[in-house]
C-alpha atoms as a PDB file:
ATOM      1  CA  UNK A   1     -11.828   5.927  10.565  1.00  0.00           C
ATOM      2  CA  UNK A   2     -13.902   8.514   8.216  1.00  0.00           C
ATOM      3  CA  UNK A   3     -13.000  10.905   6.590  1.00  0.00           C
ATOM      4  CA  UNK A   4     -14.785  13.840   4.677  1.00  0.00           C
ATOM      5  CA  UNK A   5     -15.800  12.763   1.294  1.00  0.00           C
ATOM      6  CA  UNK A   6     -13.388  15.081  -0.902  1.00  0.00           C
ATOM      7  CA  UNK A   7     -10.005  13.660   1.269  1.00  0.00           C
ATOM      8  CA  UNK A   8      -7.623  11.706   0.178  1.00  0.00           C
ATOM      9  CA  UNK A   9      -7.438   7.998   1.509  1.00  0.00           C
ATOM     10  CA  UNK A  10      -3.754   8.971   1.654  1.00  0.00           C
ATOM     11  CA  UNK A  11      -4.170  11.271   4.165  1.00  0.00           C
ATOM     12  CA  UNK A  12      -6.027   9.042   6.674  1.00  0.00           C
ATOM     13  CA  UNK A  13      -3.960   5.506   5.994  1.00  0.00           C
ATOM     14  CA  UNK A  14      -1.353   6.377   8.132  1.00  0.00           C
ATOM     15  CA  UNK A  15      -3.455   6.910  11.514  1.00  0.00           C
ATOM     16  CA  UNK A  16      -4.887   3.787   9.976  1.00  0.00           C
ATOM     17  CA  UNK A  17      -2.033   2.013  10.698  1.00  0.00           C
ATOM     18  CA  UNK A  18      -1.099   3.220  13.580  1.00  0.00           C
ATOM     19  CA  UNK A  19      -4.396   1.990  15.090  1.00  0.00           C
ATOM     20  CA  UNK A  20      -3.629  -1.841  13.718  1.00  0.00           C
ATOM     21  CA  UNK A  21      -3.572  -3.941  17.359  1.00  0.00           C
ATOM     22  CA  UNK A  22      -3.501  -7.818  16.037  1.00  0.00           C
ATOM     23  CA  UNK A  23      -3.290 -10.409  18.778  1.00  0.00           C
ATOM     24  CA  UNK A  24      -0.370 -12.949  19.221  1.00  0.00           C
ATOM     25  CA  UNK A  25      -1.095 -16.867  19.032  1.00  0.00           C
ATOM     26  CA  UNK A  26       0.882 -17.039  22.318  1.00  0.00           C
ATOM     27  CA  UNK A  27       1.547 -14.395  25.176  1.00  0.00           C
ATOM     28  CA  UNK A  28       2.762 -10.909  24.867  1.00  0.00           C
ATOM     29  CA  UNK A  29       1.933  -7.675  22.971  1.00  0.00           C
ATOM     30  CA  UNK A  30      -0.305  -6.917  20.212  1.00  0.00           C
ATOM     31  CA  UNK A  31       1.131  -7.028  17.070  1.00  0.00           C
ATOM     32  CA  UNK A  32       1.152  -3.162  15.584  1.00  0.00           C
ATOM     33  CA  UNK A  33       3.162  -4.172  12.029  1.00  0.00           C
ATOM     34  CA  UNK A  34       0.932  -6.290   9.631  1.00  0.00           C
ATOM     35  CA  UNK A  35       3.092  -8.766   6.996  1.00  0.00           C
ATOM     36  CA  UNK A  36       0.990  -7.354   4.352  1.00  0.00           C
ATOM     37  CA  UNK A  37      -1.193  -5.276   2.836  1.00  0.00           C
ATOM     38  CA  UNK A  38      -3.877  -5.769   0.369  1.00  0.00           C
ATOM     39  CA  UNK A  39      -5.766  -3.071  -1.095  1.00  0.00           C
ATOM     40  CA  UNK A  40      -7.755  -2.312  -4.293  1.00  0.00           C
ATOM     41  CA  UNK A  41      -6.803   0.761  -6.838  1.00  0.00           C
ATOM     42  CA  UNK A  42      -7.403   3.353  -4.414  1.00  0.00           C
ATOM     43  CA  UNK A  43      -4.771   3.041  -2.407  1.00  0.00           C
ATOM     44  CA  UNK A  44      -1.756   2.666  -5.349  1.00  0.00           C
ATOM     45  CA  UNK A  45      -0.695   6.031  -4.760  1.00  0.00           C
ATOM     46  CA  UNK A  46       2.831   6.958  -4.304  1.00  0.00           C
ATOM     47  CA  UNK A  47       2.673   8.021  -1.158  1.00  0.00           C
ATOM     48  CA  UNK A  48       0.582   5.434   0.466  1.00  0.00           C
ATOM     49  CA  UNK A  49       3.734   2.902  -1.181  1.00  0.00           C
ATOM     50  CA  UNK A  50       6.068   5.016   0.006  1.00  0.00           C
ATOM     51  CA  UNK A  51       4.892   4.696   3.406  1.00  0.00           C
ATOM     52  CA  UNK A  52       4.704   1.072   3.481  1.00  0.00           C
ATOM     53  CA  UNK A  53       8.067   0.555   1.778  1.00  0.00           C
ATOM     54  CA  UNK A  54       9.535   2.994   4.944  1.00  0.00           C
ATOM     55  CA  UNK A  55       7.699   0.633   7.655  1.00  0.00           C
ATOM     56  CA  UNK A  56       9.216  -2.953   5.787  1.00  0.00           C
ATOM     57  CA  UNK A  57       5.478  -3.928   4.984  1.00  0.00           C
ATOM     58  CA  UNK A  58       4.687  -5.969   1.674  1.00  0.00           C
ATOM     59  CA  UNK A  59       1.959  -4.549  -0.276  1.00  0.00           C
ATOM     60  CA  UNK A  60      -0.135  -6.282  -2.918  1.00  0.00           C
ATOM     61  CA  UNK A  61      -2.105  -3.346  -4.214  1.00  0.00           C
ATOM     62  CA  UNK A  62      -3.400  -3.184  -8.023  1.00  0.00           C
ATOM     63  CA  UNK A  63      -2.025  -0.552 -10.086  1.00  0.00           C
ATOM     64  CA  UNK A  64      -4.218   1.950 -12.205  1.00  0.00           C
ATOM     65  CA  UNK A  65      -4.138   1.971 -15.659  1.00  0.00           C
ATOM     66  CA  UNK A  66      -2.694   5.038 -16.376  1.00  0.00           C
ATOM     67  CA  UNK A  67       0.367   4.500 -14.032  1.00  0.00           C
ATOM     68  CA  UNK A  68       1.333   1.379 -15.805  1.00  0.00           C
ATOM     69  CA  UNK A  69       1.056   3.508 -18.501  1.00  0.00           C
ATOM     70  CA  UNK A  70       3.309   6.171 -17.386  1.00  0.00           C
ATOM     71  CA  UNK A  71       5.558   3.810 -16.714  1.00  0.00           C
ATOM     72  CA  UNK A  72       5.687   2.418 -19.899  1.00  0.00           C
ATOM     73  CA  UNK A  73       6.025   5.542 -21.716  1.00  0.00           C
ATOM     74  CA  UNK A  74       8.543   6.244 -19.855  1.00  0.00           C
ATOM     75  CA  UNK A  75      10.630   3.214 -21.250  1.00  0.00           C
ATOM     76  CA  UNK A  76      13.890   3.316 -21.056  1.00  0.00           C
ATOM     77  CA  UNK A  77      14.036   5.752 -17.559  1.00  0.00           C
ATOM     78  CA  UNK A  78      13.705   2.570 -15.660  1.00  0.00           C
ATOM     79  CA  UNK A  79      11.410   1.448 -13.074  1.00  0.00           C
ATOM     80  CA  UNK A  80       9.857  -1.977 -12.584  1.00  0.00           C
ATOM     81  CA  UNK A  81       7.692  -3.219 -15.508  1.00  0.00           C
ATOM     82  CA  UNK A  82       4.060  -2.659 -15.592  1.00  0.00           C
ATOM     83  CA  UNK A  83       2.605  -6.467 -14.974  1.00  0.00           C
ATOM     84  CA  UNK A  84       1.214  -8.203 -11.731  1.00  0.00           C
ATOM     85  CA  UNK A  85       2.631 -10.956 -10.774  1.00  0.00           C
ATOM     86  CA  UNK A  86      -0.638 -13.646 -10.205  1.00  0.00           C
ATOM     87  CA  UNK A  87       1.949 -16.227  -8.648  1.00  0.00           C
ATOM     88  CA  UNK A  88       2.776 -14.367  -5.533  1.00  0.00           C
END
């Protein structure tokens, strides 16, 4: 899928989904839910996590900079902490 150059991935990565068709080992349907995602900086917005976290699909996406540090500024307000987790 393309889209213009001044669009949002965000936008797009939903119809990109939808479009997934992976084959079974054995008989039946396609597969149309992937285990996981992997994805590079572009695609750590909120709304691109939000819709995997609402379709139960793992994501291993890196995290800019300057939401880590958001994060971490915001301290004490919670959230996760800003590392990656190599292991996993």
């Amino acid at each position: 899928m393309l889209t213009p150059g001044n669009v949002n991935d965000a936008t797009a990565f939903g119809q990109v989904l939808d479009g997934i068709r992976a084959p079974r080992l054995g008989t039946g349907r396609p597969r149309t839910t992937p285990d996981r995602v992997l994805g590079d900086k572009a695609y750590s917005s909120r709304s691109i996590r939000h819709l995997l976290r609402r379709r139960g699909i793992a994501a291993t996406i890196l995290e800019r900079r300057d939401q880590a540090a958001n994060r971490r500024r915001r301290g004490a307000l919670g959230g996760r902490p800003p590392a990656f987790d190599k292991v996993t």
